[in-house]
N, C-alpha and C. Protein backbone atom coordinates (compact mmCIF):
# COMPACT_ATOMS: atom_id res chain seq x y z
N UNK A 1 0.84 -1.19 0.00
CA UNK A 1 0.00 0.00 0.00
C UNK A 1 0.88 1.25 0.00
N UNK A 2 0.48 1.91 -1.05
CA UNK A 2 1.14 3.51 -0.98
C UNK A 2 1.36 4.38 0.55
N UNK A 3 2.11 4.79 0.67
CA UNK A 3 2.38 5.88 1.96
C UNK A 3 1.50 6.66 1.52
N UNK A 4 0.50 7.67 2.30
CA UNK A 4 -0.42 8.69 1.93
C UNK A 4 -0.23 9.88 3.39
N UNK A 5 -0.39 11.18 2.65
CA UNK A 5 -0.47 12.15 3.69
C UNK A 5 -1.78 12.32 3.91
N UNK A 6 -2.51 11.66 3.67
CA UNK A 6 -3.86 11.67 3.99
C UNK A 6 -4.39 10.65 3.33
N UNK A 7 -5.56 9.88 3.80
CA UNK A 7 -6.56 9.10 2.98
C UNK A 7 -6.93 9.33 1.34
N UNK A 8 -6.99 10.62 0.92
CA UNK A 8 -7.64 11.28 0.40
C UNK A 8 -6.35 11.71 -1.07
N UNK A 9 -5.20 11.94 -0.48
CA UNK A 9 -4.18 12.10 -1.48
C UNK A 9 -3.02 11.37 -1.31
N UNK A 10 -2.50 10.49 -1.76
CA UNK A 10 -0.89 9.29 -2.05
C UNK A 10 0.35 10.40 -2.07
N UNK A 11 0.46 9.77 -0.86
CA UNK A 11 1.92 10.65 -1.01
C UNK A 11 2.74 10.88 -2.39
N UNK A 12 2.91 10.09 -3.26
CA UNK A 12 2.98 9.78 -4.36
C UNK A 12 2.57 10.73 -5.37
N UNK A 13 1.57 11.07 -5.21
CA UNK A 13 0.84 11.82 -6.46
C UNK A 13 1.12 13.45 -5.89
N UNK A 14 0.99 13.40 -4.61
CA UNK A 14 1.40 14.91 -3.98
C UNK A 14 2.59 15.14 -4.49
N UNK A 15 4.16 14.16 -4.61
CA UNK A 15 4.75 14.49 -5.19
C UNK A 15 5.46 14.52 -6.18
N UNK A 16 4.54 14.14 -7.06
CA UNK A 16 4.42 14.36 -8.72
C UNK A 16 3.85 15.45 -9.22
N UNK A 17 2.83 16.09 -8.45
CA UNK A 17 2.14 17.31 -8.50
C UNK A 17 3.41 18.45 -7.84
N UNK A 18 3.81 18.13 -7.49
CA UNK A 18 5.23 19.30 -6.85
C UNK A 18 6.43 19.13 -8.00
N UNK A 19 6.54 18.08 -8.50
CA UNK A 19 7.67 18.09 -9.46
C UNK A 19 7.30 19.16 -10.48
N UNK A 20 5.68 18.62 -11.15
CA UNK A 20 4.98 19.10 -12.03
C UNK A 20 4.99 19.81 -12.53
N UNK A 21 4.37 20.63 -10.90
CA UNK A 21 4.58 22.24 -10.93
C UNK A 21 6.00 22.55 -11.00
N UNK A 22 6.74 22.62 -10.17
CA UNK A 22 8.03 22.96 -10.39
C UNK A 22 8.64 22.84 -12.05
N UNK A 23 8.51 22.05 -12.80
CA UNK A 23 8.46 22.06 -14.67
C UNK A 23 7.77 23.02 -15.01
N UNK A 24 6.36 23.45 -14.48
CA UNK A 24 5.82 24.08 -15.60
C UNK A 24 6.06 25.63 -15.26
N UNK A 25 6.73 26.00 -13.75
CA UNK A 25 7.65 27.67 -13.73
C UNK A 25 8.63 27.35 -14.17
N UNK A 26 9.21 26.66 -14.87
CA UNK A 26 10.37 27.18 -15.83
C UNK A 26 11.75 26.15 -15.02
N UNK A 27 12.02 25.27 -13.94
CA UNK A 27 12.25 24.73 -12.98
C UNK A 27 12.69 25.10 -12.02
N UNK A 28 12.27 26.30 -11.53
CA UNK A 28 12.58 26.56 -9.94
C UNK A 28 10.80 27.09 -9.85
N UNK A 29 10.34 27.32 -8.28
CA UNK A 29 9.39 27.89 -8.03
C UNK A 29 9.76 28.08 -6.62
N UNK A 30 8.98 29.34 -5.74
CA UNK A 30 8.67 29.34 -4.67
C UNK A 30 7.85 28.55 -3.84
N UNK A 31 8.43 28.04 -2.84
CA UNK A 31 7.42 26.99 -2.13
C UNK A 31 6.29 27.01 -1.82
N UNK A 32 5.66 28.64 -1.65
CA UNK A 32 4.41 28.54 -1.23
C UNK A 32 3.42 28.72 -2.46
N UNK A 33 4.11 29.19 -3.48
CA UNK A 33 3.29 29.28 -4.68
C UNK A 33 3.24 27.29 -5.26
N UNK A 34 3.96 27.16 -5.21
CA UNK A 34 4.34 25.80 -5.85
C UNK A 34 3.06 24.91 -5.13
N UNK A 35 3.25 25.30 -3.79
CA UNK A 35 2.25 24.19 -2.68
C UNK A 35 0.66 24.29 -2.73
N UNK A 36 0.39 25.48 -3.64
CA UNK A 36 -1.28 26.03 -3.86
C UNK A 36 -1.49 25.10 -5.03
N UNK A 37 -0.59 25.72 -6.40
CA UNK A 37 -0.59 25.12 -7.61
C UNK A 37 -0.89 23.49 -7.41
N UNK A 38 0.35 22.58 -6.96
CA UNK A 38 -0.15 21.79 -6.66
C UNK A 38 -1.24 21.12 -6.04
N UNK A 39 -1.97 21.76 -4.81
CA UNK A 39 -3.00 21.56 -4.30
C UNK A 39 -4.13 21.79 -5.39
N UNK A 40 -3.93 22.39 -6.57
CA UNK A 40 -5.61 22.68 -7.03
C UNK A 40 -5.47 21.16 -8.20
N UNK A 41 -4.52 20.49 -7.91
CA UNK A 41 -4.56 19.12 -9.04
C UNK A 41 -5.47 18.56 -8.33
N UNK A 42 -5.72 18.41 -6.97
CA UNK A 42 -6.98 17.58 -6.26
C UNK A 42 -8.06 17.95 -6.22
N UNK A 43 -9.20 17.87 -7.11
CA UNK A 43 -10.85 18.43 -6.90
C UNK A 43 -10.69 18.30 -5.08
N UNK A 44 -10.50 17.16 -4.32
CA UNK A 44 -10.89 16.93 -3.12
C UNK A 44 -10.48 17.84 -2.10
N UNK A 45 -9.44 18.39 -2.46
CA UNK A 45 -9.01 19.36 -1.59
C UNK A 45 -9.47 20.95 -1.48
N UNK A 46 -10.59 21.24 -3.00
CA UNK A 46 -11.18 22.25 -3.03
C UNK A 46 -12.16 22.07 -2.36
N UNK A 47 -12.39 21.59 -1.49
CA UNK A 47 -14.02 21.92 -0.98
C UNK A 47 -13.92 22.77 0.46
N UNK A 48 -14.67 23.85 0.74
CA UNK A 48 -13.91 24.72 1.83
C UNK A 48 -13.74 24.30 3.16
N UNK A 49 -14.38 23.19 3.58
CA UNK A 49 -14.20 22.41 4.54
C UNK A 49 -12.72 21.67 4.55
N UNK A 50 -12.34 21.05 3.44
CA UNK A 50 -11.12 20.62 3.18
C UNK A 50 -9.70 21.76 3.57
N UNK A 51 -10.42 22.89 2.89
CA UNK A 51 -9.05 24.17 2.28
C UNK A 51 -9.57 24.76 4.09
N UNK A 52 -10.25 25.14 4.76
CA UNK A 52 -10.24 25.23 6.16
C UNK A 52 -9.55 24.96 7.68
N UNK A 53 -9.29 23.48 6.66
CA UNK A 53 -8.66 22.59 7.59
C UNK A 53 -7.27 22.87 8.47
N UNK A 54 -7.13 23.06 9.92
CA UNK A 54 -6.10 23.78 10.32
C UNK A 54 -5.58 22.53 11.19
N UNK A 55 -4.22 23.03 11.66
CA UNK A 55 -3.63 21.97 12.35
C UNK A 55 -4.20 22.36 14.31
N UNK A 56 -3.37 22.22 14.93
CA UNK A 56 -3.75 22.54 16.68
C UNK A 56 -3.22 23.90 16.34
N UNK A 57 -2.01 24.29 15.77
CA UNK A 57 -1.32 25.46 15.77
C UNK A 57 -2.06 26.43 15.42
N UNK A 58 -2.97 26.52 14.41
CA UNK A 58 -3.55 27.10 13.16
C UNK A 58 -3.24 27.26 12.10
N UNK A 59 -2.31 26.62 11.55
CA UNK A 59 -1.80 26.77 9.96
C UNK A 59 -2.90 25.56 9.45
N UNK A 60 -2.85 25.92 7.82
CA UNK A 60 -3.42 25.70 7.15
C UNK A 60 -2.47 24.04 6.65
N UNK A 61 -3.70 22.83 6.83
CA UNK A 61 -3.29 21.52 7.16
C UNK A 61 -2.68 20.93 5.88
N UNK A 62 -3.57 21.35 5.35
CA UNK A 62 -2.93 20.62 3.58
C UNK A 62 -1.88 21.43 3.24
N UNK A 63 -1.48 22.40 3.42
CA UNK A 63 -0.26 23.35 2.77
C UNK A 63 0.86 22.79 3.32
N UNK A 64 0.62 22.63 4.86
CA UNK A 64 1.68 21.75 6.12
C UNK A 64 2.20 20.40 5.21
N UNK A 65 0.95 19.85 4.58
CA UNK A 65 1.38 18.70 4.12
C UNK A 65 1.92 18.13 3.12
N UNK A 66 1.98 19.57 1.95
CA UNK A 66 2.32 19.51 0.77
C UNK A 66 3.81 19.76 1.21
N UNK A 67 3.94 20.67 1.75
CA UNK A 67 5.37 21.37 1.78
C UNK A 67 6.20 20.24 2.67
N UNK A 68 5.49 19.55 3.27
CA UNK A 68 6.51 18.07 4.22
C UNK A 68 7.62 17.50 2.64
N UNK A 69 6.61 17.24 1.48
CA UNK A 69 6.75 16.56 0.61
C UNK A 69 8.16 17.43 -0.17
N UNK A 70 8.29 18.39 0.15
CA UNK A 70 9.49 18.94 -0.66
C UNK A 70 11.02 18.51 0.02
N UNK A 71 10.65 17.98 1.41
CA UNK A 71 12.18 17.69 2.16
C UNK A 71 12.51 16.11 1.71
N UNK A 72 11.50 14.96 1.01
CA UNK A 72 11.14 14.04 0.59
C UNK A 72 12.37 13.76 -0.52
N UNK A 73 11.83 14.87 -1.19
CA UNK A 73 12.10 15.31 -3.02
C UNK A 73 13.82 15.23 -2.58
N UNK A 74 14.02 16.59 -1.79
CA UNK A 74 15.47 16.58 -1.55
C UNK A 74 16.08 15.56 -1.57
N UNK A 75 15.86 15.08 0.12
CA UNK A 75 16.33 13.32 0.14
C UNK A 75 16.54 12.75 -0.58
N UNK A 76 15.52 12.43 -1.63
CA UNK A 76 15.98 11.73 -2.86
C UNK A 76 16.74 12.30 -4.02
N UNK A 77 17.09 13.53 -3.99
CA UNK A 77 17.65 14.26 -4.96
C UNK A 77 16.99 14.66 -6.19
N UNK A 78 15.26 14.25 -5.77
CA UNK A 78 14.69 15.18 -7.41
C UNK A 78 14.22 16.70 -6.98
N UNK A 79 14.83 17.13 -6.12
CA UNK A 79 14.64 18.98 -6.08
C UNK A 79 15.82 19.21 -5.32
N UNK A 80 16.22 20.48 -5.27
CA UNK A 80 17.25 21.15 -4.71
C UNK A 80 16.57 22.25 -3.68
N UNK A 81 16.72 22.59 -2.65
CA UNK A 81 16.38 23.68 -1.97
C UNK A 81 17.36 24.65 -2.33
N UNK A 82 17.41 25.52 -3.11
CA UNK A 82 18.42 26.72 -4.06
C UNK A 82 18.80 27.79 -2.63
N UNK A 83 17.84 28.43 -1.78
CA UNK A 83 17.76 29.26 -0.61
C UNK A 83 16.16 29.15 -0.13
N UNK A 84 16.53 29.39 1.12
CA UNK A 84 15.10 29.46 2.10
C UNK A 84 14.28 29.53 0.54
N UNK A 85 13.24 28.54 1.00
CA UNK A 85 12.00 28.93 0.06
C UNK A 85 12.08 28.91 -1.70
N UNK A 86 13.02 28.56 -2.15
CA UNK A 86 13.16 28.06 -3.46
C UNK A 86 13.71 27.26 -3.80
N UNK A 87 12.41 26.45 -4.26
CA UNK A 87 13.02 24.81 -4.67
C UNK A 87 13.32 25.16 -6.14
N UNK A 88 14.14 23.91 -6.83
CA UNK A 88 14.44 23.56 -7.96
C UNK A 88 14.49 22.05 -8.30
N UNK A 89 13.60 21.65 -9.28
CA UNK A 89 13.66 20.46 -10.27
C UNK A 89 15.02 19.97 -10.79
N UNK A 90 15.58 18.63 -10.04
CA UNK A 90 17.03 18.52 -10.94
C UNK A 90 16.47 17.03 -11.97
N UNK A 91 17.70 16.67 -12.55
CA UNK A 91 17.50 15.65 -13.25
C UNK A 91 16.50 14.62 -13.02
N UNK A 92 16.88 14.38 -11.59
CA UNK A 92 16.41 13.01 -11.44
C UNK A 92 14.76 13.31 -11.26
N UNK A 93 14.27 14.46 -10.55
CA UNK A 93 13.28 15.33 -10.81
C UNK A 93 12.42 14.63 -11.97
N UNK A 94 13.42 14.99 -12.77
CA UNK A 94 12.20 15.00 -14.28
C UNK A 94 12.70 13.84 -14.89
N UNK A 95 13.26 13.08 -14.56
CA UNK A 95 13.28 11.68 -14.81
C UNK A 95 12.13 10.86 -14.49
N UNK A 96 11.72 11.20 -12.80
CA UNK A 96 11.07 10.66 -12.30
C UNK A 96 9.30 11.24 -12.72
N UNK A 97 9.42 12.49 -13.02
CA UNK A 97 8.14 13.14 -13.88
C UNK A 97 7.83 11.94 -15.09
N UNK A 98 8.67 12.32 -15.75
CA UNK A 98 8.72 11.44 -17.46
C UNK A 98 8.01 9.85 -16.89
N UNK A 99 8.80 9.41 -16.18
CA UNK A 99 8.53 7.67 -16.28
C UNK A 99 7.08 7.65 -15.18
N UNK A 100 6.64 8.85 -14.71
CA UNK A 100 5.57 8.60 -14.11
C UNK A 100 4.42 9.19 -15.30
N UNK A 101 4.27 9.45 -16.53
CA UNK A 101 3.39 10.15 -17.52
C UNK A 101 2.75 11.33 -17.08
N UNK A 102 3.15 12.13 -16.10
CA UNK A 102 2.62 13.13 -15.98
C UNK A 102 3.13 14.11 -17.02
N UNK A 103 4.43 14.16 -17.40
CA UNK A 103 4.85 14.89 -18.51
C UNK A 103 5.43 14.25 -19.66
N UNK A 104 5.29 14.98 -20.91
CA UNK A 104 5.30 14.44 -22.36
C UNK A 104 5.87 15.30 -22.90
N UNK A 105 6.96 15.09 -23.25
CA UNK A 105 7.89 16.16 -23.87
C UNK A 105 7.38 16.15 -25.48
């Protein structure tokens, strides 16, 4: 069974939707822009009950959970953290885009 940051979205697909995005600004993006973009690939996460959703702290739960997924990416070496707050798409990045069909050159 897939690892999931929720029932609702596969860890997996959260971060294919972060690579994604990160390809389609040109390959760097800001994290918090990057973490919306990605979030609107899920109909499920638009519903305002969903986008509401806060942690004990009060931040906003799904954003918390998208952005976990970028220290992931690192680890494995398909993004670079460039400085605070700007990621970048490396090779293996869009290697791993390509052989998943989200992108078609």
């Amino acid at each position: 069974m897939k690892e999931s940051i929720n029932s609702l979205v596969p860890q997996d697909d959260a971060e294919l939707a972060i690579l994604l995005e990160l390809f389609l600004c040109g390959g760097e993006g800001d994290t918090g822009y990057i973490v919306k973009r990605a979030m609107t690939r899920f109909p499920i996460l638009q519903t305002q009950k969903e986008l509401d959703r806060e942690t004990p702290s009060g931040r906003g739960w799904w954003s918390g959970r998208f952005r976990f997924n970028f220290s992931n990416l690192g680890k494995r070496g398909e993004a670079i953290n460039v400085k605070r707050g700007l990621w970048r798409i490396t090779e293996e990045g869009m290697n791993r885009l390509k052989r998943s069909g989200y992108y078609q050159k």
